[in-house]
Protein backbone atom coordinates (compact mmCIF):
# COMPACT_ATOMS: atom_id res chain seq x y z
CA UNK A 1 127.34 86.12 -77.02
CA UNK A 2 125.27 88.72 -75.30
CA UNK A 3 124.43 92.07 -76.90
CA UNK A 4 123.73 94.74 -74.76
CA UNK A 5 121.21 97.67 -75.57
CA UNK A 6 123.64 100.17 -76.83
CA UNK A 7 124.97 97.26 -79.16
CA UNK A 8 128.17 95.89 -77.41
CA UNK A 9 129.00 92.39 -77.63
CA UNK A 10 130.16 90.38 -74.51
CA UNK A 11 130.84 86.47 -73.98
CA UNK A 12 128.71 85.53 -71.16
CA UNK A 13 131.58 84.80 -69.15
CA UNK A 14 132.29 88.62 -69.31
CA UNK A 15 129.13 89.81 -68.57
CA UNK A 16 128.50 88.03 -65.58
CA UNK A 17 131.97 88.69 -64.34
CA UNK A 18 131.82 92.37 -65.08
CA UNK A 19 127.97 92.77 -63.57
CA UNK A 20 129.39 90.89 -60.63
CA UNK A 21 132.32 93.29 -60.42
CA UNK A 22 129.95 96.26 -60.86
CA UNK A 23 127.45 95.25 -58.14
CA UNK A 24 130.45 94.78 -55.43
CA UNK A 25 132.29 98.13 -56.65
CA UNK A 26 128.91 100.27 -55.71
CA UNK A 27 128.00 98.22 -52.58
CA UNK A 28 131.63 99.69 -51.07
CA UNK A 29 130.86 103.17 -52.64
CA UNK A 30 127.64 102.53 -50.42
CA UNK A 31 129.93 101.71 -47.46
CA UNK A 32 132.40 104.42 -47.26
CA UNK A 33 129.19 107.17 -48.07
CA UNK A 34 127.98 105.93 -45.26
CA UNK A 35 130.68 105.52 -43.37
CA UNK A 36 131.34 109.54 -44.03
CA UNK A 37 128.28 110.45 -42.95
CA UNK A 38 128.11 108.37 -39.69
CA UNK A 39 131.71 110.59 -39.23
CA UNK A 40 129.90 113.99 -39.69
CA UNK A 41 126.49 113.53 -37.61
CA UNK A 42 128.65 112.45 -35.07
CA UNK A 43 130.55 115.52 -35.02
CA UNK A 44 127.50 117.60 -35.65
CA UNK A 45 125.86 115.69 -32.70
CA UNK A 46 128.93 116.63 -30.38
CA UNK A 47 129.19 120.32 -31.17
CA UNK A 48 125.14 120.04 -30.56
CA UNK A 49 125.79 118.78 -27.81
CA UNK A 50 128.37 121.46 -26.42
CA UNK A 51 126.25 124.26 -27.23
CA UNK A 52 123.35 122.47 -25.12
CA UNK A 53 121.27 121.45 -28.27
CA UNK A 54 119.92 118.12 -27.17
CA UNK A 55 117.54 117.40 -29.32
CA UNK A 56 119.51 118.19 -32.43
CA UNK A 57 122.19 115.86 -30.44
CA UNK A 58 119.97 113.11 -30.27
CA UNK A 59 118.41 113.40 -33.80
CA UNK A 60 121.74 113.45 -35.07
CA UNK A 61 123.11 110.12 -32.90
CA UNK A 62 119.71 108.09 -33.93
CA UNK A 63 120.76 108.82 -37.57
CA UNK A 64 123.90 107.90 -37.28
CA UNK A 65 122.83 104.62 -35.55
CA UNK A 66 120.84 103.89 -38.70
CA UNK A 67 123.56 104.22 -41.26
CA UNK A 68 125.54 101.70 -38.95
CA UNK A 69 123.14 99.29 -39.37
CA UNK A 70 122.74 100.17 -43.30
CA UNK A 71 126.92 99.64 -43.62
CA UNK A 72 126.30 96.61 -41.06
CA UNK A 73 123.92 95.15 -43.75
CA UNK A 74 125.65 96.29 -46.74
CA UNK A 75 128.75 94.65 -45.41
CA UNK A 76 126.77 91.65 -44.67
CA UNK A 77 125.28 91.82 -47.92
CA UNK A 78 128.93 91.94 -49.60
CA UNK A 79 130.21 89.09 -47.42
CA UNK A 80 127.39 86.74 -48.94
CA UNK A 81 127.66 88.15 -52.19
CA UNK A 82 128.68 84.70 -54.25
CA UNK A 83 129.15 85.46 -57.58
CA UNK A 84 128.07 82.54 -59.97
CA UNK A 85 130.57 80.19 -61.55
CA UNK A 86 130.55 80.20 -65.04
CA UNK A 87 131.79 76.29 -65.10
CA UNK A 88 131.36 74.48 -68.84
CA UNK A 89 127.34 73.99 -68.16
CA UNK A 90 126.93 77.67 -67.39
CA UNK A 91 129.12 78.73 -70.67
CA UNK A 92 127.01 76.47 -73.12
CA UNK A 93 123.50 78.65 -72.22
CA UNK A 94 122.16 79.85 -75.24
CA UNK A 95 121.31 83.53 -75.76
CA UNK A 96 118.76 84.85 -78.83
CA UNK A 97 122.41 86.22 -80.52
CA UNK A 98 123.73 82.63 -80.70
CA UNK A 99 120.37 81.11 -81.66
């Protein structure tokens, strides 16, 4: 068993499951923030661009290039994700609960 700092109790198989579950669940919150805010620089680039703002226009495209490659490596990051496989071996670890 594996007692957390607020005092719950969890089975190791739990904990790593539910950590595991955790980690992926914010990675795609990561994704679709991202994915947002690629969707509104690029419309703030083109109405920069329309009223003859290039600068702002190009600012706004080379940020929006970035946070495709940030969901590009978050994606890649969620693709290699394994999570670890709590076989027998893995369940028999000892924590300082179970002595």
């Amino acid at each position: 068993m594996f007692v957390c700092r607020v005092g719950h109790t969890f089975s190791m198989r739990d904990l790593l499951v539910g950590k595991e579950e955790q980690i992926e669940a914010r990675l795609w919150s990561a994704v679709v923030a991202l994915e947002e805010l690629v969707e509104i620089l690029d419309d703030f680039g083109q109405r920069a661009r329309r009223q003859g703002l290039a600068d702002a226009a190009r600012f706004l495209q080379e940020r929006g290039s970035r946070c495709e490659a940030q969901v590009a490596a978050l994606r890649s990051a969620i693709d290699n994700n394994r999570a670890v496989e709590v076989d027998d071996e893995v369940s028999r670890i000892r924590t300082m609960v179970d002595g």
